[in-house]
C-alpha atoms as a PDB file:
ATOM      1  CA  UNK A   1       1.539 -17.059   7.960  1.00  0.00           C
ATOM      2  CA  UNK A   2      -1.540 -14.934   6.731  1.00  0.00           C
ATOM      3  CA  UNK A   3      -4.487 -16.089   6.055  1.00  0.00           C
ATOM      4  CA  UNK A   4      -6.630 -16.151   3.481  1.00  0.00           C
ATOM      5  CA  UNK A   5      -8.826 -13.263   4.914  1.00  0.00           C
ATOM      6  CA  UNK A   6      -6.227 -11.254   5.740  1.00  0.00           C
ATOM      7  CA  UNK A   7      -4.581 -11.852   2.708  1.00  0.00           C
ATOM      8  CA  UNK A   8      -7.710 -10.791   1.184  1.00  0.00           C
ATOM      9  CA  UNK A   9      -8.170  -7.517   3.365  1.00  0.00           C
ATOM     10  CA  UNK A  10      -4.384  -6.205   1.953  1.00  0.00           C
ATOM     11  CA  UNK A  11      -5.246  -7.291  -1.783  1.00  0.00           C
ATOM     12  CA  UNK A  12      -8.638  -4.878  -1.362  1.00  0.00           C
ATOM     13  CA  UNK A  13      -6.305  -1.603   0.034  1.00  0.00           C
ATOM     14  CA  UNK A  14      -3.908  -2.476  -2.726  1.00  0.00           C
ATOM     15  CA  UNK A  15      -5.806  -2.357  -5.153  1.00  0.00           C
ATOM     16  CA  UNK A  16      -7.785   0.290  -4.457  1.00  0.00           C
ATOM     17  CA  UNK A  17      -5.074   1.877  -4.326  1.00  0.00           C
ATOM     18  CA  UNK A  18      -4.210   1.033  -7.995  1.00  0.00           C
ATOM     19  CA  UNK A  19      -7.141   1.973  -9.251  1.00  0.00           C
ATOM     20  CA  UNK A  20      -6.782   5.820  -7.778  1.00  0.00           C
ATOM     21  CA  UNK A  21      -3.544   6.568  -9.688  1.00  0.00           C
ATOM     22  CA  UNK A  22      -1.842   5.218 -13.676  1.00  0.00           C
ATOM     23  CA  UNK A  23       0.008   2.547 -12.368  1.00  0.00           C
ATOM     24  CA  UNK A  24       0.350   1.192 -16.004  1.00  0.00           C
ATOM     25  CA  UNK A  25       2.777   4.068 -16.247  1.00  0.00           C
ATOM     26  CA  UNK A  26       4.648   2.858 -13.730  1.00  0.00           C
ATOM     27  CA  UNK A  27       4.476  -0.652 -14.113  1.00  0.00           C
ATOM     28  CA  UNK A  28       6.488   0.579 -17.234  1.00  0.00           C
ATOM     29  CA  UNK A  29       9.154   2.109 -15.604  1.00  0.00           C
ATOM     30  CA  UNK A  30       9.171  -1.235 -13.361  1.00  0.00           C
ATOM     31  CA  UNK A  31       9.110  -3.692 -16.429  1.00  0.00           C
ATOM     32  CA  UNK A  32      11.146  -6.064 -15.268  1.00  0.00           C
ATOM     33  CA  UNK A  33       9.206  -6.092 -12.064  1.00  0.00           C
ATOM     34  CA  UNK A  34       6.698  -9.136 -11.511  1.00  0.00           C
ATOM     35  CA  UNK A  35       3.410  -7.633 -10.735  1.00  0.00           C
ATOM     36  CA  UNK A  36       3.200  -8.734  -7.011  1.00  0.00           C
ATOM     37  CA  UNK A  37       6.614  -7.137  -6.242  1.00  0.00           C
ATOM     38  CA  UNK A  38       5.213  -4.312  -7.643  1.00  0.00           C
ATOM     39  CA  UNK A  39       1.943  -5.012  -5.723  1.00  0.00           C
ATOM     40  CA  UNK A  40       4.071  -5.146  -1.958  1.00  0.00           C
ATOM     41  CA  UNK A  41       5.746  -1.883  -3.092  1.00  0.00           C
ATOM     42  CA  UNK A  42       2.550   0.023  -3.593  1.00  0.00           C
ATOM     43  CA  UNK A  43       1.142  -1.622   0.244  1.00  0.00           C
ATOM     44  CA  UNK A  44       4.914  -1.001   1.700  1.00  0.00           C
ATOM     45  CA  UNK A  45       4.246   2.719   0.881  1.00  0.00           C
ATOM     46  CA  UNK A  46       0.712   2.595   2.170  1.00  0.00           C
ATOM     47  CA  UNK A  47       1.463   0.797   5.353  1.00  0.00           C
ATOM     48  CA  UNK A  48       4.715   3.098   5.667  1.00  0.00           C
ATOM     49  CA  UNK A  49       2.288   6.035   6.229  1.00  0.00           C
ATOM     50  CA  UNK A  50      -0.033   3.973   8.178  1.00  0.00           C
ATOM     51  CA  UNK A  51       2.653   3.661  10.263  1.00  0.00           C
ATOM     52  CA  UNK A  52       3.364   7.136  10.789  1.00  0.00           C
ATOM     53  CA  UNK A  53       6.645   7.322   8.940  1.00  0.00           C
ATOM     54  CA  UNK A  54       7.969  10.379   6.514  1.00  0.00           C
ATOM     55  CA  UNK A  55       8.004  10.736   2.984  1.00  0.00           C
ATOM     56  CA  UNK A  56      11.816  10.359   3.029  1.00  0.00           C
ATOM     57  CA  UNK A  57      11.949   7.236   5.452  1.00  0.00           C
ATOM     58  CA  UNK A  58       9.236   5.396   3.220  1.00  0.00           C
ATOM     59  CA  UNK A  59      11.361   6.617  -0.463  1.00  0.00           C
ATOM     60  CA  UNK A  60      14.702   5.419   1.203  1.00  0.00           C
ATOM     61  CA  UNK A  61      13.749   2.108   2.900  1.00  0.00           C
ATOM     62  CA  UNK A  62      11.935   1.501  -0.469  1.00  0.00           C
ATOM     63  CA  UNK A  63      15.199   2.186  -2.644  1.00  0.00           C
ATOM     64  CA  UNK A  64      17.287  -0.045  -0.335  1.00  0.00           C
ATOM     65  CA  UNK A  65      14.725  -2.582  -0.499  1.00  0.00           C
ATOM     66  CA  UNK A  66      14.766  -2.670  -4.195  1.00  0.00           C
ATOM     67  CA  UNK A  67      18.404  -2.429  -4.455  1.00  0.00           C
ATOM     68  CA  UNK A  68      18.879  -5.655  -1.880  1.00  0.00           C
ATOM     69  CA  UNK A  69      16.390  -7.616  -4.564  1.00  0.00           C
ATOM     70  CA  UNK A  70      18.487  -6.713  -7.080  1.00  0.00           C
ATOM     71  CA  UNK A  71      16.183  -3.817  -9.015  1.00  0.00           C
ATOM     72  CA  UNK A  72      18.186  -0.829  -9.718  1.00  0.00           C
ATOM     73  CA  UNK A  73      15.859   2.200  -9.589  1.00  0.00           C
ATOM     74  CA  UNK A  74      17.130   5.756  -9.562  1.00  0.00           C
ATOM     75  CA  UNK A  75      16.168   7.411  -5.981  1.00  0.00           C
ATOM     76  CA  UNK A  76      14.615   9.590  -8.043  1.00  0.00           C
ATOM     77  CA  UNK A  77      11.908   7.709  -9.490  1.00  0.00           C
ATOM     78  CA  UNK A  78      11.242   6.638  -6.021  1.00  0.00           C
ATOM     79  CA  UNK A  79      10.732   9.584  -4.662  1.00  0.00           C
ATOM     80  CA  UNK A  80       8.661  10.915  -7.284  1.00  0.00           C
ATOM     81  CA  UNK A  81       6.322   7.412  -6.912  1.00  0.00           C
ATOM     82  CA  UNK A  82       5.977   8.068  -2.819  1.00  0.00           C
ATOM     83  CA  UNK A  83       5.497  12.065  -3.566  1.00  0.00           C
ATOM     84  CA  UNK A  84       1.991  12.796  -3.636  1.00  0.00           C
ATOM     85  CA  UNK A  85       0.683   9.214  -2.144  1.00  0.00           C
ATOM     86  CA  UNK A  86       0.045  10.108   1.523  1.00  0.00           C
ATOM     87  CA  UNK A  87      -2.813  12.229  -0.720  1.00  0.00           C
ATOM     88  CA  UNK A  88      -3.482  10.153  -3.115  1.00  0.00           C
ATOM     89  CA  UNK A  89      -4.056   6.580  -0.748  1.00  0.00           C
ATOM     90  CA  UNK A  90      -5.863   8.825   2.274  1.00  0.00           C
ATOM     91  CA  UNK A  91      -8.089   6.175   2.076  1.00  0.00           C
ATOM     92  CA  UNK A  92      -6.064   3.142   1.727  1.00  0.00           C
ATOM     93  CA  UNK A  93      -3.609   4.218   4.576  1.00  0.00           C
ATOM     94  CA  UNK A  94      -6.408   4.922   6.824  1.00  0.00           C
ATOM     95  CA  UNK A  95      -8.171   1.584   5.889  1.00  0.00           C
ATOM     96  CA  UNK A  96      -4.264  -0.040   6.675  1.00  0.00           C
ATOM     97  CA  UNK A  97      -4.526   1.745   9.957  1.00  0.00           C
ATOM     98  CA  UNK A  98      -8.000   1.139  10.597  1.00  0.00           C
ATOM     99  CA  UNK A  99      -6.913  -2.601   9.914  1.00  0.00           C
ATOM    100  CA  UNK A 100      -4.150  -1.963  12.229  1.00  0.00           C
ATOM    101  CA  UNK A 101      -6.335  -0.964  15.000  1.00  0.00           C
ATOM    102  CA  UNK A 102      -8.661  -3.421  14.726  1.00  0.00           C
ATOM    103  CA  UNK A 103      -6.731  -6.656  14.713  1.00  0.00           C
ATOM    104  CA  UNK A 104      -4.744  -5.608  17.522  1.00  0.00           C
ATOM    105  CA  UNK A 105      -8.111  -4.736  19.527  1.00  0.00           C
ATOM    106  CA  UNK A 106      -9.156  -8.297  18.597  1.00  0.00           C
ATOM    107  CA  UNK A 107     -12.108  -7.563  15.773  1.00  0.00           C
ATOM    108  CA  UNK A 108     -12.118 -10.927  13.982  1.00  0.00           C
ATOM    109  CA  UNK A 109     -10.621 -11.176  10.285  1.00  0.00           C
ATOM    110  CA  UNK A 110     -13.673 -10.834   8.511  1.00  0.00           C
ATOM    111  CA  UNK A 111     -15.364  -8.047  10.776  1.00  0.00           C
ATOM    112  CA  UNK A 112     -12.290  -6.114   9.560  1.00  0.00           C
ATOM    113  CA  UNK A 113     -12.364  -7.193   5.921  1.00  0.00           C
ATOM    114  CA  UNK A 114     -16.409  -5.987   5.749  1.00  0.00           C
ATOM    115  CA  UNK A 115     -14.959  -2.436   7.536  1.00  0.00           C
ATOM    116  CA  UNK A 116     -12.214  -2.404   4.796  1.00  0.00           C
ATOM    117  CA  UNK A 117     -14.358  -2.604   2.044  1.00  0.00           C
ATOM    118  CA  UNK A 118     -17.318  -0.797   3.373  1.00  0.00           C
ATOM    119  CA  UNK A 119     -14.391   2.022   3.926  1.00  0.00           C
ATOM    120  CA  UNK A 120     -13.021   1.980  -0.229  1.00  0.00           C
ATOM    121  CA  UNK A 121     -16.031   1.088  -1.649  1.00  0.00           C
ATOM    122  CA  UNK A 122     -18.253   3.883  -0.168  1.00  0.00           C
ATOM    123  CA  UNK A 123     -15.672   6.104   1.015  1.00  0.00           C
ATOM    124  CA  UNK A 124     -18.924   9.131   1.328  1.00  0.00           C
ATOM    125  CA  UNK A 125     -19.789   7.483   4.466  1.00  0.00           C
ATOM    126  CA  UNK A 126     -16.830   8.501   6.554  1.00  0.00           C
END
């Protein structure tokens, strides 16, 4: 179960995240989408990089994902969502693997949560 911390810590990358690219416009496109499904797909693609996986992996698990819950979403639109995001969330996917690193290496919750936000809020100092 996660904590309130590190719930707190993923809700700061995410929506970072948000805020770096229109996702009104593709909230759209995802109408029928309550906003924290549409929330875990924008940190599934950020921690699929984080991760180290591929453009394609990330679009294809993410189609199959939203096909098993029901969502039918052209590949297409996938794709064109995960495109340019490895760019675009540089910071957020290094903050996710940052995070990563950390909580394996045993920094406490908040240490890593004052990193994270030091990190997107100030992103000139790294």
């Amino acid at each position: 179960m996660q904590t309130k911390t590190e719930y707190l810590i993923w809700d700061k990358i995410v929506s970072s995240a948000k805020s770096r690219f229109d996702s009104d416009l593709y909230a759209t496109k995802f109408r029928n989408m309550e906003t924290e499904l549409f929330d875990k797909l924008i940190l599934h693609i950020i921690v699929g990089f984080a991760s180290g996986e591929d453009h394609e992996s990330i679009s294809t698990n993410l189609h199959n994902e939203l096909e098993h819950l029901g969502i039918d979403v052209r590949e297409g639109i996938i794709d064109t969502i995960v495109s340019d995001k490895h760019v675009l969330f540089s910071s957020e996917i290094y903050a996710a693997y940052l995070t990563f690193s950390m909580l394996e290496d045993g920094a406490s919750e908040p240490e890593v949560l004052g990193y994270v936000c030091d990190l997107l809020e100030n992103p000139q100092i790294c």
